[in-house]
Protein backbone atom coordinates (compact mmCIF):
# COMPACT_ATOMS: atom_id res chain seq x y z
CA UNK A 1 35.46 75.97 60.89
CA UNK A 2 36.02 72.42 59.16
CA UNK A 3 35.51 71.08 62.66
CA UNK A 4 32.43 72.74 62.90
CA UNK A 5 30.94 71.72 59.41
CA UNK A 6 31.81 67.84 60.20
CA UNK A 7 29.82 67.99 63.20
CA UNK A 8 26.37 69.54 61.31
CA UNK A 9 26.76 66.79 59.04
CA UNK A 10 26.92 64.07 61.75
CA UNK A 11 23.93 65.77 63.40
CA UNK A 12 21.95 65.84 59.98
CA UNK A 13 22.35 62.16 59.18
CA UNK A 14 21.29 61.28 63.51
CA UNK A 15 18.13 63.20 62.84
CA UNK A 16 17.34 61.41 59.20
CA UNK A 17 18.17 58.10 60.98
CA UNK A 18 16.11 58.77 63.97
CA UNK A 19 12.52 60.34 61.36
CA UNK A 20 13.07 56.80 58.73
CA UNK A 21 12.62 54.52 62.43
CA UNK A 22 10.00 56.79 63.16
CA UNK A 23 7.83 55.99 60.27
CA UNK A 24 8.40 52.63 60.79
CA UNK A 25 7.34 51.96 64.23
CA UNK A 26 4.40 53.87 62.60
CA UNK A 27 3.99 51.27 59.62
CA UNK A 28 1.67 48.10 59.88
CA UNK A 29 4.17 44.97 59.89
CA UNK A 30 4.40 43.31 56.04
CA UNK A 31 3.94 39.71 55.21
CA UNK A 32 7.14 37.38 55.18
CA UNK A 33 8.86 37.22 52.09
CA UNK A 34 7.59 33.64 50.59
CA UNK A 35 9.48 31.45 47.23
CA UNK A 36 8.95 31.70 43.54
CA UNK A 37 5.17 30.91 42.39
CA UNK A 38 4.81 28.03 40.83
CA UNK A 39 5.08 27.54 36.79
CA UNK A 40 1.77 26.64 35.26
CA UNK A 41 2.88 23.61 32.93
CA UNK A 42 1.33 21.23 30.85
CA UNK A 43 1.92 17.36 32.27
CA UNK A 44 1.48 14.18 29.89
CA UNK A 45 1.71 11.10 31.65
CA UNK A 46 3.75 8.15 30.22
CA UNK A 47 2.05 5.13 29.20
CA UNK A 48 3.11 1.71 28.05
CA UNK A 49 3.60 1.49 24.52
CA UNK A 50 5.14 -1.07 22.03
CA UNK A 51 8.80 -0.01 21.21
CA UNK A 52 10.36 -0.77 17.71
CA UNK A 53 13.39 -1.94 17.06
CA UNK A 54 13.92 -0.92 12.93
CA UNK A 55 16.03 0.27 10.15
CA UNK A 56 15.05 2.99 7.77
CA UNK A 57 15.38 2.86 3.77
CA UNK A 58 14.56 4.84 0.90
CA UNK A 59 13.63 4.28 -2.57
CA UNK A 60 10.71 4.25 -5.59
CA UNK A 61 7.32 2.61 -5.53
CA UNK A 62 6.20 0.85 -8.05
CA UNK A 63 2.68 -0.25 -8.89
CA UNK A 64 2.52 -4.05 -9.42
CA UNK A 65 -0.04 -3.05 -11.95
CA UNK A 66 1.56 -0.77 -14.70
CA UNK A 67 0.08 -1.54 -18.29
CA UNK A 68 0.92 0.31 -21.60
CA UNK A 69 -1.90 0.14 -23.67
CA UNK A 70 -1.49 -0.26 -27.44
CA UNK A 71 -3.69 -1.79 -30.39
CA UNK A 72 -3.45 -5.67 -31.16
CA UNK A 73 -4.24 -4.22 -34.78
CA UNK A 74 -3.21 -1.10 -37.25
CA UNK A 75 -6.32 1.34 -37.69
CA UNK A 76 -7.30 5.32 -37.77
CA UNK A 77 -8.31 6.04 -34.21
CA UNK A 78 -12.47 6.63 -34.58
CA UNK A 79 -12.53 7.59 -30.69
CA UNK A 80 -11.41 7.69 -27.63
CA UNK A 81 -13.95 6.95 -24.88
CA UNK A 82 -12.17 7.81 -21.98
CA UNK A 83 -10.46 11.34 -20.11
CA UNK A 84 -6.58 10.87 -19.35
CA UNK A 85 -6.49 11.00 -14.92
CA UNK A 86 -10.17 8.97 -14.92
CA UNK A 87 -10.58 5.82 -13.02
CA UNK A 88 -11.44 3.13 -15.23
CA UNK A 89 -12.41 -0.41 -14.32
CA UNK A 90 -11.51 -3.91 -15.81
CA UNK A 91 -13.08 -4.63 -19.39
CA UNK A 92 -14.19 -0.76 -20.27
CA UNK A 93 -14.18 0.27 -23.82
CA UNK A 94 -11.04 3.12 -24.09
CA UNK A 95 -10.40 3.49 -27.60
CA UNK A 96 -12.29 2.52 -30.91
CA UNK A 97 -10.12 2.04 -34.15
CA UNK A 98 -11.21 2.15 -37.96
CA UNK A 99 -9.49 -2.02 -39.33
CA UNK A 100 -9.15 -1.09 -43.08
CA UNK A 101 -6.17 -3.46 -43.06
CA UNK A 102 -7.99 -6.24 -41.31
CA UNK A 103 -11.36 -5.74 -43.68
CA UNK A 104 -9.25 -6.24 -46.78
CA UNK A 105 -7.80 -9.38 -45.20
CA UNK A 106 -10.57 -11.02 -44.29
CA UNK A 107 -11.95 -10.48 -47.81
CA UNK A 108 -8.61 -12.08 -49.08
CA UNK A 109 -8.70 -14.91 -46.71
CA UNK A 110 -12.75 -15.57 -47.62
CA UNK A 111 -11.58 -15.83 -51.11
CA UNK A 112 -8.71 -18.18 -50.06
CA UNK A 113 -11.25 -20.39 -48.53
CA UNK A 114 -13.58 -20.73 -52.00
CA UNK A 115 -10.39 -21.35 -53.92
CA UNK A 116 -9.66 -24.27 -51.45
CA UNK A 117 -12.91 -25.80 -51.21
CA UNK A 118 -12.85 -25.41 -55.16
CA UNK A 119 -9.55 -27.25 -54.70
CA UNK A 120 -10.70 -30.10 -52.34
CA UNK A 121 -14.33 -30.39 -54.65
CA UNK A 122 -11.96 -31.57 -57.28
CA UNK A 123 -9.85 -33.60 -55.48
CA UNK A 124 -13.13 -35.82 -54.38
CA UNK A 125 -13.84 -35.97 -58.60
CA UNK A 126 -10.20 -37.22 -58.85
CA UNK A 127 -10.72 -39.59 -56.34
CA UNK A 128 -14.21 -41.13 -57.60
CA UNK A 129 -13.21 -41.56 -61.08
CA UNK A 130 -9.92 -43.36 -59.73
CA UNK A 131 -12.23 -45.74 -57.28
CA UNK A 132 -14.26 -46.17 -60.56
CA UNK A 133 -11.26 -46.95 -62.43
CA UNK A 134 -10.22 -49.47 -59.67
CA UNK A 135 -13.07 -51.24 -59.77
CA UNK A 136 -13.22 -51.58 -63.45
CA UNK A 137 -10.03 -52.93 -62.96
CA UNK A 138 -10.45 -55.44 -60.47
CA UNK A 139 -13.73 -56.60 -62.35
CA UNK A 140 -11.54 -57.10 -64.93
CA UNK A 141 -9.66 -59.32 -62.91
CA UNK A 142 -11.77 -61.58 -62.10
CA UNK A 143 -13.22 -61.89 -65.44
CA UNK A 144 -9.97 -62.99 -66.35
CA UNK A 145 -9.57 -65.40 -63.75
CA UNK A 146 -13.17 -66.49 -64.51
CA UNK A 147 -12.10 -67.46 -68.19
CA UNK A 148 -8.80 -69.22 -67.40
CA UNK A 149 -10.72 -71.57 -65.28
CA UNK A 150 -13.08 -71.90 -67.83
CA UNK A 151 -10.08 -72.53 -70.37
CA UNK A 152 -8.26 -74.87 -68.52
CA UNK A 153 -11.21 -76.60 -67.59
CA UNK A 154 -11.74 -77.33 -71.70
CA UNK A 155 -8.16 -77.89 -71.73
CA UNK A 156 -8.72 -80.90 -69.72
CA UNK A 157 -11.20 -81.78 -71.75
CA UNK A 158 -9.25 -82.00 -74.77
CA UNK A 159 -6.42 -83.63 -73.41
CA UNK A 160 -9.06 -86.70 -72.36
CA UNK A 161 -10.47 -86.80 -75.93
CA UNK A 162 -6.98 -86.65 -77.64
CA UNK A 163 -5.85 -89.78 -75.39
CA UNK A 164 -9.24 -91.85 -76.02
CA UNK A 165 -8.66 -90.97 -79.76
CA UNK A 166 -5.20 -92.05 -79.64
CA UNK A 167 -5.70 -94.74 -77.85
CA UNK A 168 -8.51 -95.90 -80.42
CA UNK A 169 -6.76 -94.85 -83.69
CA UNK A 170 -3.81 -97.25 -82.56
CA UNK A 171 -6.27 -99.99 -82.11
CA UNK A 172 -7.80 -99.22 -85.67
CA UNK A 173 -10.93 -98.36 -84.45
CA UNK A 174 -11.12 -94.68 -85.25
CA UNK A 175 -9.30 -92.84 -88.56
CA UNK A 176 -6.24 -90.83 -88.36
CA UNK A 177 -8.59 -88.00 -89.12
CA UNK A 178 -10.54 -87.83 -85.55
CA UNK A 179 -7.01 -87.99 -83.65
CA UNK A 180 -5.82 -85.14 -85.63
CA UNK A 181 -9.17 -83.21 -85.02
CA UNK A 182 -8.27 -83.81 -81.03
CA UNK A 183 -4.95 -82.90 -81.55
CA UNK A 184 -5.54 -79.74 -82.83
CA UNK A 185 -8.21 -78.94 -80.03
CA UNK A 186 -6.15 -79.29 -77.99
CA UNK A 187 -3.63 -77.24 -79.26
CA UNK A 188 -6.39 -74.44 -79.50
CA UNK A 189 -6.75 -74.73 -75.85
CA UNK A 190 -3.49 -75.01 -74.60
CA UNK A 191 -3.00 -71.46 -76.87
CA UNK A 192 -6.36 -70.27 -75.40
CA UNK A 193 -5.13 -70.78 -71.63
CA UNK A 194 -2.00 -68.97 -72.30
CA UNK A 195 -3.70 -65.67 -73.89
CA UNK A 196 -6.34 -65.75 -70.76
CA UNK A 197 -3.13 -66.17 -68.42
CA UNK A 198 -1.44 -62.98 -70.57
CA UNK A 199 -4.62 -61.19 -70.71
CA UNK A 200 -5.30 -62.04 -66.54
CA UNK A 201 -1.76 -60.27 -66.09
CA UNK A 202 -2.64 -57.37 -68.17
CA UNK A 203 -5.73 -56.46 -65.87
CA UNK A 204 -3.78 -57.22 -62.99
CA UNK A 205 -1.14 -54.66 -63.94
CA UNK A 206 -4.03 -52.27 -64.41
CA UNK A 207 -5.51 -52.88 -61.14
CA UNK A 208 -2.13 -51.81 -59.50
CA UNK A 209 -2.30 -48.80 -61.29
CA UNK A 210 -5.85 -48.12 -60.16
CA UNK A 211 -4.76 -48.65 -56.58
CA UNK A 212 -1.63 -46.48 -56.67
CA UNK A 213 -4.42 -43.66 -58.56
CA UNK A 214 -6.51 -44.47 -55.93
CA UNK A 215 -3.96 -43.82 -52.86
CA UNK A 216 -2.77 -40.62 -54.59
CA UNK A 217 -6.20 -39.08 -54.81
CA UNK A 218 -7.33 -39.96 -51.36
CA UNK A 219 -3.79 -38.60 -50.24
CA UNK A 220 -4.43 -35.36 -52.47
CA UNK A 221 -8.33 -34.97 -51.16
CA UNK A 222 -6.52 -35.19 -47.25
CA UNK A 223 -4.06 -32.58 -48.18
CA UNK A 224 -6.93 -29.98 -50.12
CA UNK A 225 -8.99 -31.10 -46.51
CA UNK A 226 -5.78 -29.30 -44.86
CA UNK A 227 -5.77 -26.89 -47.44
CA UNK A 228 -9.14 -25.76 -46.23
CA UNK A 229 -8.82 -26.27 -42.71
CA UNK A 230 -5.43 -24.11 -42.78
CA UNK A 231 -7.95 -21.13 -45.21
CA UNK A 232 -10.84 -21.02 -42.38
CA UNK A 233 -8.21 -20.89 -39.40
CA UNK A 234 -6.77 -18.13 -41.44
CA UNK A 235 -9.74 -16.20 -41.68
CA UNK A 236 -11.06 -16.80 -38.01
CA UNK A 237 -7.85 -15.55 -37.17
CA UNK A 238 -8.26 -12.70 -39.01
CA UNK A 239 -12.30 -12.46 -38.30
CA UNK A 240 -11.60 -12.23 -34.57
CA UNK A 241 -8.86 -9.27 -35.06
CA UNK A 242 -11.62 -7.41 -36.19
CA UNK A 243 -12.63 -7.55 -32.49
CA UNK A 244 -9.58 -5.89 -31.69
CA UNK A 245 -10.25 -2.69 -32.93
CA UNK A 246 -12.44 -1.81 -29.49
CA UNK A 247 -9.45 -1.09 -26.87
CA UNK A 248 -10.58 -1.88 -23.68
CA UNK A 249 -9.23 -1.91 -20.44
CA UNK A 250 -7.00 -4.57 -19.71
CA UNK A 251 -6.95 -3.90 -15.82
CA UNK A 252 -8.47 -1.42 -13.06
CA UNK A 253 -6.76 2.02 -12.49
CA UNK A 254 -5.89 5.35 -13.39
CA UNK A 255 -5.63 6.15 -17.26
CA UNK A 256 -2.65 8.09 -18.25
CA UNK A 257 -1.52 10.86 -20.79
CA UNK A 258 -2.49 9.54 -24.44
CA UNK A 259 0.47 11.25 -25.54
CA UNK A 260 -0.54 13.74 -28.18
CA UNK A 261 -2.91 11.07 -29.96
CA UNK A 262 -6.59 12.32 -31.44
CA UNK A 263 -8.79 11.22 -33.37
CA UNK A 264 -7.95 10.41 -36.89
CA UNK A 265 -4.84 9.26 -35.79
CA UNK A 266 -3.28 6.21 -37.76
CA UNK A 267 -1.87 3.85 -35.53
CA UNK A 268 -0.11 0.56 -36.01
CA UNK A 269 0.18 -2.80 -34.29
CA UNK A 270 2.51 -2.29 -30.63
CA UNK A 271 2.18 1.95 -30.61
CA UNK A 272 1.74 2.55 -27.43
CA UNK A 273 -1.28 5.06 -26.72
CA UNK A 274 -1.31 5.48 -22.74
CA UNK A 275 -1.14 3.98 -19.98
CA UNK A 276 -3.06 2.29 -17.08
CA UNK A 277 -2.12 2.59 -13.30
CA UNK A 278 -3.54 0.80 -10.28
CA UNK A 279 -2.39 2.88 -7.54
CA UNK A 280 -3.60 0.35 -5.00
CA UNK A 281 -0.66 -2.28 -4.67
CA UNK A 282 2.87 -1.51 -4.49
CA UNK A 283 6.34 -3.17 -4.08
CA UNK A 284 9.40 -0.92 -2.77
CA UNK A 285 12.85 -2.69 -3.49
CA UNK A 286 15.55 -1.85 -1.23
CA UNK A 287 18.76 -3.19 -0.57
CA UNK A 288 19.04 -4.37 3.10
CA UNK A 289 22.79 -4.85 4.97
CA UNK A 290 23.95 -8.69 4.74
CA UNK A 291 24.27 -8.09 8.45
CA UNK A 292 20.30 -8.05 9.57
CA UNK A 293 20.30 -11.40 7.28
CA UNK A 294 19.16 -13.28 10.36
CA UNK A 295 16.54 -11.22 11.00
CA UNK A 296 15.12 -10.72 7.59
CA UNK A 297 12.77 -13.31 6.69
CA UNK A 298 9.48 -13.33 4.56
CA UNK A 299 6.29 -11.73 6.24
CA UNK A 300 8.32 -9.22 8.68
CA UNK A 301 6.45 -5.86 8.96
CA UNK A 302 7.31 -3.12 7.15
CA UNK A 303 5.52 0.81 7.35
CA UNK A 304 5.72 3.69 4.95
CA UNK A 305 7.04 6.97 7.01
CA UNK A 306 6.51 10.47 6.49
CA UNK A 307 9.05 13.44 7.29
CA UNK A 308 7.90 13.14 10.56
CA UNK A 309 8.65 9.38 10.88
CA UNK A 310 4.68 9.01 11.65
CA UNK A 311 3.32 5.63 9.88
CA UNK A 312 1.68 6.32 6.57
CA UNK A 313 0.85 2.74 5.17
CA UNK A 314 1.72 -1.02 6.74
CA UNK A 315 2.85 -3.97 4.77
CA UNK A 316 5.19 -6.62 4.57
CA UNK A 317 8.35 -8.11 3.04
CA UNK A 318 7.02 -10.45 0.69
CA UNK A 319 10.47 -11.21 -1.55
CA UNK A 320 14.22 -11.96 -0.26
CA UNK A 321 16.58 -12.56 -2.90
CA UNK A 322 18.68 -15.48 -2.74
CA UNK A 323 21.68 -13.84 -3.58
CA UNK A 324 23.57 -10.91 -1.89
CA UNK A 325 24.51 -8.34 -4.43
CA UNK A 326 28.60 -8.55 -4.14
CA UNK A 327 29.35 -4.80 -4.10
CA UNK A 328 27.29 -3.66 -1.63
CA UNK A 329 27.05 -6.59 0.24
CA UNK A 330 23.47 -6.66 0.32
CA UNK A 331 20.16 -8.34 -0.17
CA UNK A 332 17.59 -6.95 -2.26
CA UNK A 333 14.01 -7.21 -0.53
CA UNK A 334 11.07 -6.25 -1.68
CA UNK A 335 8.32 -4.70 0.40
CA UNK A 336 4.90 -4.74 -0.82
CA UNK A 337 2.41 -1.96 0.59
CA UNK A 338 -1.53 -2.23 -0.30
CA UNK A 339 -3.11 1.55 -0.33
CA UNK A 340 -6.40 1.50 -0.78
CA UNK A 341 -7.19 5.34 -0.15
CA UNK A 342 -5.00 6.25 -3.12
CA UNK A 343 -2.68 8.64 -1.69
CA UNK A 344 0.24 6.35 -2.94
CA UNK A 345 1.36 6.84 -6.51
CA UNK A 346 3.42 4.67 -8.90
CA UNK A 347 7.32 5.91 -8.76
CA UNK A 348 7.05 7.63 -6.00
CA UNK A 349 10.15 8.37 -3.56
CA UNK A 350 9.65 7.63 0.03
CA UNK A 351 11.20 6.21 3.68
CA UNK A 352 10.51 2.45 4.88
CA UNK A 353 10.93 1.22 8.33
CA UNK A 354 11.71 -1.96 8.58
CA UNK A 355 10.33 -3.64 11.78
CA UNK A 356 12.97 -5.95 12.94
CA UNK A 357 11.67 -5.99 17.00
CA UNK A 358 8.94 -5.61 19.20
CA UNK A 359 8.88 -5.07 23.12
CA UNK A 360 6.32 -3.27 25.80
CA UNK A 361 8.36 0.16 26.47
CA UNK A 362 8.04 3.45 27.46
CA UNK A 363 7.87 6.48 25.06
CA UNK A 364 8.26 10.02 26.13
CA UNK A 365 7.97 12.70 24.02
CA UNK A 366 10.78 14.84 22.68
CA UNK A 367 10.10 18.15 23.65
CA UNK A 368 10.07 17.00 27.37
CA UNK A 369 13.73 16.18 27.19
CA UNK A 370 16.64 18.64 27.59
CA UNK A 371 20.32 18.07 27.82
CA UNK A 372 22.90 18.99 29.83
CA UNK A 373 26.64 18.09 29.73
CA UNK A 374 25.85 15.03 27.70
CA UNK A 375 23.21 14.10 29.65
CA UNK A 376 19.58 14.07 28.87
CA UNK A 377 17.05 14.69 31.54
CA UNK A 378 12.96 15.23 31.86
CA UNK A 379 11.40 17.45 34.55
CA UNK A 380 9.17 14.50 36.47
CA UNK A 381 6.12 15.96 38.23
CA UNK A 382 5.96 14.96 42.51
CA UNK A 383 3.91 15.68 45.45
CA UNK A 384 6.31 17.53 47.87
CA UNK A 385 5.17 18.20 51.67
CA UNK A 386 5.37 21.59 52.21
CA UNK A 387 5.96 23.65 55.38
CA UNK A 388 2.68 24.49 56.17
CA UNK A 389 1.58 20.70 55.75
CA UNK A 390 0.15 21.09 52.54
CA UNK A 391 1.82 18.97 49.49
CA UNK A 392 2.76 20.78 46.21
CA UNK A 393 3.94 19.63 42.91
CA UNK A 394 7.50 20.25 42.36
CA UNK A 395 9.61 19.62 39.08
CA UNK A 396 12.40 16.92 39.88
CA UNK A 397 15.07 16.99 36.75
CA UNK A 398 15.31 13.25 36.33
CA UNK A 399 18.50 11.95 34.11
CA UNK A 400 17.22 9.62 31.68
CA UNK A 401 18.51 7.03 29.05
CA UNK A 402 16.58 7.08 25.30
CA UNK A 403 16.98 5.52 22.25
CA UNK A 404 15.86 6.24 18.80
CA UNK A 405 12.90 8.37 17.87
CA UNK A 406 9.42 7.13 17.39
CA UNK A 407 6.09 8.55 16.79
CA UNK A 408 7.44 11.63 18.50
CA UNK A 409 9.19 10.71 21.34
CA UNK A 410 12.20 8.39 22.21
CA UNK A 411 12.32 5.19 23.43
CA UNK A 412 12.96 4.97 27.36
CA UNK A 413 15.46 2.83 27.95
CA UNK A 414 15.78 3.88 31.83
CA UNK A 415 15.12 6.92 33.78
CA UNK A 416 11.18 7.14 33.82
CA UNK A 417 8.29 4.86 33.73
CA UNK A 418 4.88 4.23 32.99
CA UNK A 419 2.74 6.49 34.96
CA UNK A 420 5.07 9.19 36.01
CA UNK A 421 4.03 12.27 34.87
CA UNK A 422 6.71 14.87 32.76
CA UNK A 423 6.38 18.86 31.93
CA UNK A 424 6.19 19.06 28.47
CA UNK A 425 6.04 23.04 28.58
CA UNK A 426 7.81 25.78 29.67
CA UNK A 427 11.03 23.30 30.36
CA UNK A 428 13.76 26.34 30.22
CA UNK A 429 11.53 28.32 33.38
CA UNK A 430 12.32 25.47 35.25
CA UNK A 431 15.04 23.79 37.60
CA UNK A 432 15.29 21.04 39.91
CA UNK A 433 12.92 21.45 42.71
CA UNK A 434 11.06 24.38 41.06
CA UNK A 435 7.08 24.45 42.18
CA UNK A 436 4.75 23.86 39.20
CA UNK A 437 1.23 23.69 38.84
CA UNK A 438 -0.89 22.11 35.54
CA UNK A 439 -1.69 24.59 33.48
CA UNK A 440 -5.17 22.79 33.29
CA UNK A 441 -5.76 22.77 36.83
CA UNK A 442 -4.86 26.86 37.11
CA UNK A 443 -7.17 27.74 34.02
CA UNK A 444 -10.10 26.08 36.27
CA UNK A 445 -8.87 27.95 39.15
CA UNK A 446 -8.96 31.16 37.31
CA UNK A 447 -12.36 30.01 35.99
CA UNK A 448 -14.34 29.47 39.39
CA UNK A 449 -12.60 32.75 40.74
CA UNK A 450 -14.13 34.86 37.76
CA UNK A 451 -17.42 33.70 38.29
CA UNK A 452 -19.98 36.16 39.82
């Protein structure tokens, strides 16, 4: 029975076999089996491009042009002319003060000058009547010298007629009586010349006094000159404060938060009311390694980065200390960036790249590189002769050699060059050899073929 059942089943499957190659000796041969389709993939081809050589460093900007504004004088605040956050230019009214304290000075200081050109007035007076007195004095003078000539001229006189009378009373000829007359004229002239020579003395004593009078009133008059000079510097001084109490812009820029202050506001000499920003030029200090000291010199390029490391702003180093700071070992430089759309702001933190190198390179971009087992590689694009004659792009994983990271790719150092073409899509569909096709290329294909 078991014998029996084994051989249906036998016969079964020889009949099952013998309807399957029935039906297909019946079929229509299929086509051959063919590979994978290719991956539609986007291509960039590599270009020559300037590679940078740089170090990155962080820190604040600040605005070479940072004013706090405050009054040259005390005053109420009358007005402010000006929102907090507008632009303002060089020389623009901002803020218009009340000078009580200045008024009253200048009214003291115009009274100081009357009181010293009172002063001075009488000073010239003094002086006058002293040059009057002087030249009484010296008149004097030579009155007196006038009369001692005159007296010593009769002296002379009388000393001739007292020797002729002499002479002729001792020859008998004249009385005793004539040579005692002579005698005593010429005693009266002898006493005569000796008053004038007292009295000539006397003025000349007074004449020194006029002089020294004379010297001490023109010294005073110089001094009350002074005097005034010193009053009407005062109150210019003082005049041109009253300028002061129209703030105005000292330079270009943005005006800041006036800090609670409003109108009626007393404020005094130094307060500090706001503040004025030109967000246009800006220096960056940073500390740079002693051991780029070779490179660093005055003019090197420098960029502002954002997170992407994409160039923002350009500028330059434009200070190197001469010093290295001894802790850190390094020298503080200062970069100096010009913005002239504004998007830069006073203390604001960023990242500066340093430019210490140049060279023609090759940069391809990041996403085209994968890595495996340490190595990095990029899919290169290449005609391949196919069986049928016809040439296809295939992907060839290429190992390559990159540096750091710039403008969104890596610096080639070996591996690819300009002009080869790399898949920057669809890199984990892919291995080495694997057909591709540009994605642009098969949207144009799909394109034609939809067309009526």
């Amino acid at each position: 029975m078991l014998g029996q059942t084994q051989l249906s089943i036998k016969l079964l499957g020889a009949a099952l076999l013998l309807s399957l190659l029935s039906v297909a000796c019946k079929s229509e041969p299929t086509t051959q089996v063919s590979g994978p389709p290719p991956v539609p993939v986007k291509l960039k081809v590599l270009e020559t491009a300037t590679l940078i050589t740089s170090g990155e460093y962080v820190g604040t900007l600040e605005a070479t042009q940072r004013v706090n504004l405050a009054p040259r004088i005390s005053g109420r605040i009358l007005e402010i002319m000006v929102e907090q956050g507008e632009t303002i230019t060089q020389g623009q009214p901002l803020v218009k003060l009340e000078p009580t304290q200045q008024k009253e000075q200048v009214n003291a200081a115009t009274s100081q000058v009357s009181v010293e050109q009172a002063r001075l007035g009488q000073s010239q007076a003094e002086l006058q009547a002293a040059q009057a007195d002087r030249a009484r004095a010296a008149a004097d003078v030579e009155r007196a010298r006038a009369e001692i000539e005159d007296t010593k001229a009769g002296l002379a006189l009388a000393q001739i007629n007292y020797e002729r009378s002499d002479f002729l009373v001792a020859q008998g000829v004249n009385a005793r009586q004539d040579l005692d007359e002579k005698t005593k004229d010429l005693e009266s002239n002898r006493a005569r010349l000796s008053a004038r020579e007292k009295s000539l003395l006397a003025t000349q004593e007074a004449l020194s006094v006029a002089d020294k009078r004379v010297k001490q009133a023109l010294a005073n008059v110089e001094a009350q000159r002074a005097a005034v000079t010193r009053a009407q510097a005062d109150l210019g001084a003082i005049g041109e404060e009253l300028n002061f109490n129209t703030i105005v812009a000292p330079i270009s820029g943005i005006i800041g938060d006036f800090e609670a202050r409003k109108i009626g506001d007393v404020v005094n000499t130094g307060d500090v009311l706001t503040t004025i920003t030109n967000n246009q030029l800006f220096d960056l200090r940073v500390n740079i390694p002693i051991e780029y000291r070779s490179q660093l010199r005055l003019g090197l390029p420098v960029d502002l980065i954002d997170d992407n490391g994409d160039r923002e702003v350009s500028g330059q180093v434009t200070y190197i200390a001469p010093l290295v700071d001894q802790p850190t070992q390094s020298v503080l430089t200062k970069l100096t960036f010009a913005s002239s759309s504004g998007n830069l702001r006073d203390r604001q933190f960023v990242r500066a790249r340093v430019i210490w190198d140049e060279q023609p390179g090759v940069l391809v971009p990041t996403v085209a590189v994968t890595r495996l087992g340490g190595q990095q590689f990029v899919f290169v694009a290449q005609e391949q002769q196919q069986e049928t004659g016809e040439s296809a792009l295939v992907a060839r994983q290429t190992p390559v050699t990159v540096a750091g990271i710039q403008d969104q790719g890596y610096q080639v150092l070996s591996g690819v060059q300009a002009g080869d073409r790399v898949v920057i899509s669809r890199i984990l569909d892919l291995r080495d050899g694997r057909p591709i096709v540009e994605e642009a290329l098969t949207s144009q294909r799909r394109s034609s073929v939809a067309r009526p």
